[in-house]
N, C-alpha and C. Protein backbone atom coordinates (compact mmCIF):
# COMPACT_ATOMS: atom_id res chain seq x y z
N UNK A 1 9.73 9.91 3.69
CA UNK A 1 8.49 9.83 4.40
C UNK A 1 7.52 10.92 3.91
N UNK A 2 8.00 11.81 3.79
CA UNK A 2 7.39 13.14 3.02
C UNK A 2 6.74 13.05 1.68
N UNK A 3 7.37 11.89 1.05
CA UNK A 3 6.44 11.51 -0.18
C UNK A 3 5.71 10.87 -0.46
N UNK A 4 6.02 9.58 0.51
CA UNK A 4 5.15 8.93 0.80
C UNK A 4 3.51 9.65 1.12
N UNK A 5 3.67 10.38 2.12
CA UNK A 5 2.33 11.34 2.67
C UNK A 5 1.96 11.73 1.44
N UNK A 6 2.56 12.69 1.12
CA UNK A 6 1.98 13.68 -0.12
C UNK A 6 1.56 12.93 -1.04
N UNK A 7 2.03 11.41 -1.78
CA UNK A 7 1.65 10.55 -2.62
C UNK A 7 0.41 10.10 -2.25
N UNK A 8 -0.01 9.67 -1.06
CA UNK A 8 -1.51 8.49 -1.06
C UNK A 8 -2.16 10.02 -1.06
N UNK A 9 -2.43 11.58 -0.46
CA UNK A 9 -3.10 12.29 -0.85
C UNK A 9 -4.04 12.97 -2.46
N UNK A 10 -2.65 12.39 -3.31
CA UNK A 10 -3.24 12.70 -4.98
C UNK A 10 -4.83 12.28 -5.20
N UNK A 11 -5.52 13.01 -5.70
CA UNK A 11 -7.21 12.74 -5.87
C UNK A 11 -7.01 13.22 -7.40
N UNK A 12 -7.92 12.54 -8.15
CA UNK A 12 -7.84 11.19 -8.16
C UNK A 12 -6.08 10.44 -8.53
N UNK A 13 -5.91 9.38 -8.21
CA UNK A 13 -4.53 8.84 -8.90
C UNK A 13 -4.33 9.05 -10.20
N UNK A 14 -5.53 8.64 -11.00
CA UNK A 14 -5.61 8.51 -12.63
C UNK A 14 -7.25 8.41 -12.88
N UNK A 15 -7.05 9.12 -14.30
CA UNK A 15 -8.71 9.37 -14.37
C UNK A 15 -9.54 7.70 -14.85
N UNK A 16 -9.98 8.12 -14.33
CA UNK A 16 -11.09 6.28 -13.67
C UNK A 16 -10.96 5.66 -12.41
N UNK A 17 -10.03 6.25 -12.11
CA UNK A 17 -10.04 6.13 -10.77
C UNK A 17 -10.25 6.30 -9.19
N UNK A 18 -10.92 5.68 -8.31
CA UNK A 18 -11.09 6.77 -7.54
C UNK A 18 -10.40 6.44 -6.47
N UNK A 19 -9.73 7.53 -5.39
CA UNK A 19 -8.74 7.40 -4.00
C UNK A 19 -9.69 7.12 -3.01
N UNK A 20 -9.82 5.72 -3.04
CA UNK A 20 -10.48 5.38 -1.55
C UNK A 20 -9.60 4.79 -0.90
N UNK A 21 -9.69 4.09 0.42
CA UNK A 21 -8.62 3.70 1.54
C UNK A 21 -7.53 2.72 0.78
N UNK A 22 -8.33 1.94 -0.06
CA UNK A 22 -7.13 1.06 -0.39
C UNK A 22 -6.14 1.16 -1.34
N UNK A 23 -6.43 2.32 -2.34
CA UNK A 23 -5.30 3.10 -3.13
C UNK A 23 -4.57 3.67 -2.24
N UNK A 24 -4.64 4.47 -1.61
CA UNK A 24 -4.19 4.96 -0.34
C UNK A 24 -2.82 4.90 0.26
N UNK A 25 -4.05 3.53 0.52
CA UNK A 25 -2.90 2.68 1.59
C UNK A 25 -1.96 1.83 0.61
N UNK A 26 -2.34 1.18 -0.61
CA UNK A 26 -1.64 1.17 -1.41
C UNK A 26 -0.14 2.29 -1.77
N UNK A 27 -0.34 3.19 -2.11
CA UNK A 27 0.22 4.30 -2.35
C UNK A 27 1.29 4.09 -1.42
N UNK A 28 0.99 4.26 0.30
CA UNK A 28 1.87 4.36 0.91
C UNK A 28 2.83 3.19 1.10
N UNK A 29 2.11 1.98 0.91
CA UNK A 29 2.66 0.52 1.05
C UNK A 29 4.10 1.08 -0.29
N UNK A 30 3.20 1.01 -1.46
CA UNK A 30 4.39 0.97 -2.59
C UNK A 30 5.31 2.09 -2.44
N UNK A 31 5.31 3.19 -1.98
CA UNK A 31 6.89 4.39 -1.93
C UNK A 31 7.27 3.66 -0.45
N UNK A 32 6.96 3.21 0.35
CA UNK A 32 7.77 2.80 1.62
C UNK A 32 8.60 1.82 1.26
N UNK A 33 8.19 0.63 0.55
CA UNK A 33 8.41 -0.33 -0.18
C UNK A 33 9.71 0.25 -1.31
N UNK A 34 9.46 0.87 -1.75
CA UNK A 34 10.46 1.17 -2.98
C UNK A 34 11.54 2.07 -2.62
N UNK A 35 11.34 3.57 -1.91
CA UNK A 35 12.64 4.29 -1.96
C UNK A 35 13.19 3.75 -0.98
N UNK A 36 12.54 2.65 0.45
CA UNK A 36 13.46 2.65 1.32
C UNK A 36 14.16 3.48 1.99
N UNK A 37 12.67 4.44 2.86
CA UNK A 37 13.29 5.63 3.24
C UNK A 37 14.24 5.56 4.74
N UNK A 38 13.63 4.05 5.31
CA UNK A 38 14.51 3.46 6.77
C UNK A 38 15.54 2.54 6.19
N UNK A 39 16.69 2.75 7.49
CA UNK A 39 18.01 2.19 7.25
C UNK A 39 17.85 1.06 7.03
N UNK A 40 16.48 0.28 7.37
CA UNK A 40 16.39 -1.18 7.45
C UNK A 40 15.09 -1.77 7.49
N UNK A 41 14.04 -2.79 7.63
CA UNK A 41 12.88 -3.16 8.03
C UNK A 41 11.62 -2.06 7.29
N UNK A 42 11.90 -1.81 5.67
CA UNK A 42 11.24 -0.76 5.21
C UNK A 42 9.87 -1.66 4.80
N UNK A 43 10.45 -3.15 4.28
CA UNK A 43 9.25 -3.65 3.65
C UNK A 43 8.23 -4.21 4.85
N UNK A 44 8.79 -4.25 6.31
CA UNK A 44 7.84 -4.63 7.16
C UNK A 44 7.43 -3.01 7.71
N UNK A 45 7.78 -2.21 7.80
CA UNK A 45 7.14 -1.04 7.88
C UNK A 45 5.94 -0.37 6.89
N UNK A 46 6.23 -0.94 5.64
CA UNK A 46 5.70 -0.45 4.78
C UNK A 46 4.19 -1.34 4.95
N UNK A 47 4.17 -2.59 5.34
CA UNK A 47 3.42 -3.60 5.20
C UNK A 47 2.30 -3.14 6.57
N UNK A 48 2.84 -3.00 7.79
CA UNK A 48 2.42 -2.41 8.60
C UNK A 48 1.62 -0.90 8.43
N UNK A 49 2.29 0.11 7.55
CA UNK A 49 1.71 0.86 7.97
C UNK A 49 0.98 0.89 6.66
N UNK A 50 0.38 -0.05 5.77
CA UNK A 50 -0.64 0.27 4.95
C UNK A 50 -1.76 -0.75 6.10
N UNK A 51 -1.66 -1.60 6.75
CA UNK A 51 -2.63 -2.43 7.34
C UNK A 51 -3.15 -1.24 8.24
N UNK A 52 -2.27 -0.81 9.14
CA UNK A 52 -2.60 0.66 9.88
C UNK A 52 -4.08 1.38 8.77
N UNK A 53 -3.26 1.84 8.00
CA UNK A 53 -3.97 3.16 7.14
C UNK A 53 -5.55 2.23 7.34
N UNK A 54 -5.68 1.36 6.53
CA UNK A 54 -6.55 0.63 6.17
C UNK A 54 -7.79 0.53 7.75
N UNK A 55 -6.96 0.37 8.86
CA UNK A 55 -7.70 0.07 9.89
C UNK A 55 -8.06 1.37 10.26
N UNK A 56 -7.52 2.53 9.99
CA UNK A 56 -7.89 3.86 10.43
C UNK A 56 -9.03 4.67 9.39
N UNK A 57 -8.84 4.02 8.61
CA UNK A 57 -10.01 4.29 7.13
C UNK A 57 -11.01 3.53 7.78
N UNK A 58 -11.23 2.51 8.28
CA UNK A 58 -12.60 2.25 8.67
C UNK A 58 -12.66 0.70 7.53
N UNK A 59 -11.68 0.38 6.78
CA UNK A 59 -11.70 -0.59 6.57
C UNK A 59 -10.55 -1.90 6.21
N UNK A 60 -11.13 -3.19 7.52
CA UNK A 60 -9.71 -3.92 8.02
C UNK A 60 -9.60 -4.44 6.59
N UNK A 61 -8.53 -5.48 6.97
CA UNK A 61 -7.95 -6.53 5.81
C UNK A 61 -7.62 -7.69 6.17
N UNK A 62 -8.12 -8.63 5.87
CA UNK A 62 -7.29 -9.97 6.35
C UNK A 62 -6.92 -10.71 5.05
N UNK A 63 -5.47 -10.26 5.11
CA UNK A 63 -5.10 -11.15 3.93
C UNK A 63 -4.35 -12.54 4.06
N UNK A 64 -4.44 -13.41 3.50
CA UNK A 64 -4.09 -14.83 3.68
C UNK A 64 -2.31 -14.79 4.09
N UNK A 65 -2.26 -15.67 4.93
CA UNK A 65 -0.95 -16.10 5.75
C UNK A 65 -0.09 -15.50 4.39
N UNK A 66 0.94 -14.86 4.79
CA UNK A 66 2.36 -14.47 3.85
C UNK A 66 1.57 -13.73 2.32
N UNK A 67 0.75 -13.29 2.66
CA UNK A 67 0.61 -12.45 1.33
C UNK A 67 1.02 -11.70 1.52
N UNK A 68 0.41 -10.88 2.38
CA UNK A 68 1.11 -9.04 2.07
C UNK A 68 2.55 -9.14 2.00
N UNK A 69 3.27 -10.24 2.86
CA UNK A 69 4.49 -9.77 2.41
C UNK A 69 5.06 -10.07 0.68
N UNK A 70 4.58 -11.19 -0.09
CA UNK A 70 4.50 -11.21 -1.32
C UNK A 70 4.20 -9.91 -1.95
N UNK A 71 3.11 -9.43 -1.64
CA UNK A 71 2.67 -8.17 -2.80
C UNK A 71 4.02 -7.08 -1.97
N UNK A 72 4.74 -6.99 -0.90
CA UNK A 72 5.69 -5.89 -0.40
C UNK A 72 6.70 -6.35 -1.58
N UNK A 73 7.29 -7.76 -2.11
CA UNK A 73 7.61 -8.13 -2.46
C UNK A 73 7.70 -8.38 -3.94
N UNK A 74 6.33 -8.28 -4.52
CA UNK A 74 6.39 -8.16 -5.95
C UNK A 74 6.41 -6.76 -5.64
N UNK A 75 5.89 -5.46 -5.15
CA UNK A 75 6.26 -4.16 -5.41
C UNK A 75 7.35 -3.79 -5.87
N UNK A 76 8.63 -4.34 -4.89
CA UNK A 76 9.88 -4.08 -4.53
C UNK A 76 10.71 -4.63 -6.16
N UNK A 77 10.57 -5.63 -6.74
CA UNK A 77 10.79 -6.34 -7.79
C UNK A 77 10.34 -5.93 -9.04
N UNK A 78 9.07 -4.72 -9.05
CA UNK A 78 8.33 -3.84 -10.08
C UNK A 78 7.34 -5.22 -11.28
N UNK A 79 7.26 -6.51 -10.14
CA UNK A 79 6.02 -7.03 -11.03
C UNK A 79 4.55 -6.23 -10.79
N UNK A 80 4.67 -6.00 -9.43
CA UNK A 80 3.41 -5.29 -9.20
C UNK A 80 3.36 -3.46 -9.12
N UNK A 81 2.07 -2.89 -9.21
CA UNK A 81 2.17 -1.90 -9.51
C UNK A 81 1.45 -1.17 -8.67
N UNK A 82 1.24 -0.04 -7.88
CA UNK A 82 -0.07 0.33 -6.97
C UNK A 82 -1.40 -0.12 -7.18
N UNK A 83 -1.45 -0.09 -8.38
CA UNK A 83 -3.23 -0.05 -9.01
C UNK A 83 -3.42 -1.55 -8.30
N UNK A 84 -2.37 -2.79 -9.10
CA UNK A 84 -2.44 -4.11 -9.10
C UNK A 84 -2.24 -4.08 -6.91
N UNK A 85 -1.62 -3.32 -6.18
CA UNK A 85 -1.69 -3.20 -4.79
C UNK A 85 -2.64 -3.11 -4.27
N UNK A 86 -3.62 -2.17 -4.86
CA UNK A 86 -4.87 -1.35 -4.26
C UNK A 86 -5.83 -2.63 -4.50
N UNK A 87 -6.15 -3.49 -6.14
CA UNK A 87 -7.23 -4.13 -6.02
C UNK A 87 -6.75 -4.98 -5.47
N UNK A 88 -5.58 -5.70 -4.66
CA UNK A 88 -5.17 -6.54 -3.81
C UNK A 88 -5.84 -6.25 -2.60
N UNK A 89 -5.63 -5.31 -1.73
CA UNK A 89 -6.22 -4.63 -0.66
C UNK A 89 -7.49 -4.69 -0.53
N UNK A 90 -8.41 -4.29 -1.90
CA UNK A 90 -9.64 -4.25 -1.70
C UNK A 90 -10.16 -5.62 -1.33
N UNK A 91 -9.34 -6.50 -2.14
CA UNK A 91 -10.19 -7.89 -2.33
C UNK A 91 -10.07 -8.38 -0.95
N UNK A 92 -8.87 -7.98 -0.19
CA UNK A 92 -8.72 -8.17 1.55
C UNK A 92 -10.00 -7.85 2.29
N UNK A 93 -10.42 -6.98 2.08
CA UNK A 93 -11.10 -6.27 2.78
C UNK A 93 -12.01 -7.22 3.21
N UNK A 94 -12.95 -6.46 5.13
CA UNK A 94 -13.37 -7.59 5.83
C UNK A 94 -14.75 -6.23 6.15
């Protein structure tokens, strides 16, 4: 959980890039998603608490029926990547 935090904080991620809510929340989606820091229910935690982040940033998401859990899902599988998370997120955005 500790890295998670400290991870969506990095400014910038990579140079061209900039850390707005949905890298972020990205960030935290993909290490919740990957180390599996709970005994169980990491990818619905993880999924949850980037929609959280996102709603506490000031900007929601409505992503289409069973996506987010797909992108928890390609994370977890290493097709997808934060960056490819984040412009997912953005394109959510409401």
């Amino acid at each position: 959980m500790v890295a998670a935090v400290a991870r969506h904080r990095v400014d910038p991620p990579r140079l061209g890039v900039d850390s707005d809510p949905a890298w972020r929340a990205a960030a935290l989606l993909h290490t919740l998603a990957v180390l599996r820091p709970l005994p169980s229910a990491n990818a619905r935690f993880a999924c949850a608490t980037a929609v959280a982040y996102m709603f506490a940033s000031g900007a929601g998401i409505d992503p289409p029926y069973g996506a987010l859990v797909d992108l928890a899902r390609e994370l977890i599988s290493g097709e997808a990547d934060v960056y490819a998370a984040a412009d997912r997120l953005r394109s959510w955005q409401i």
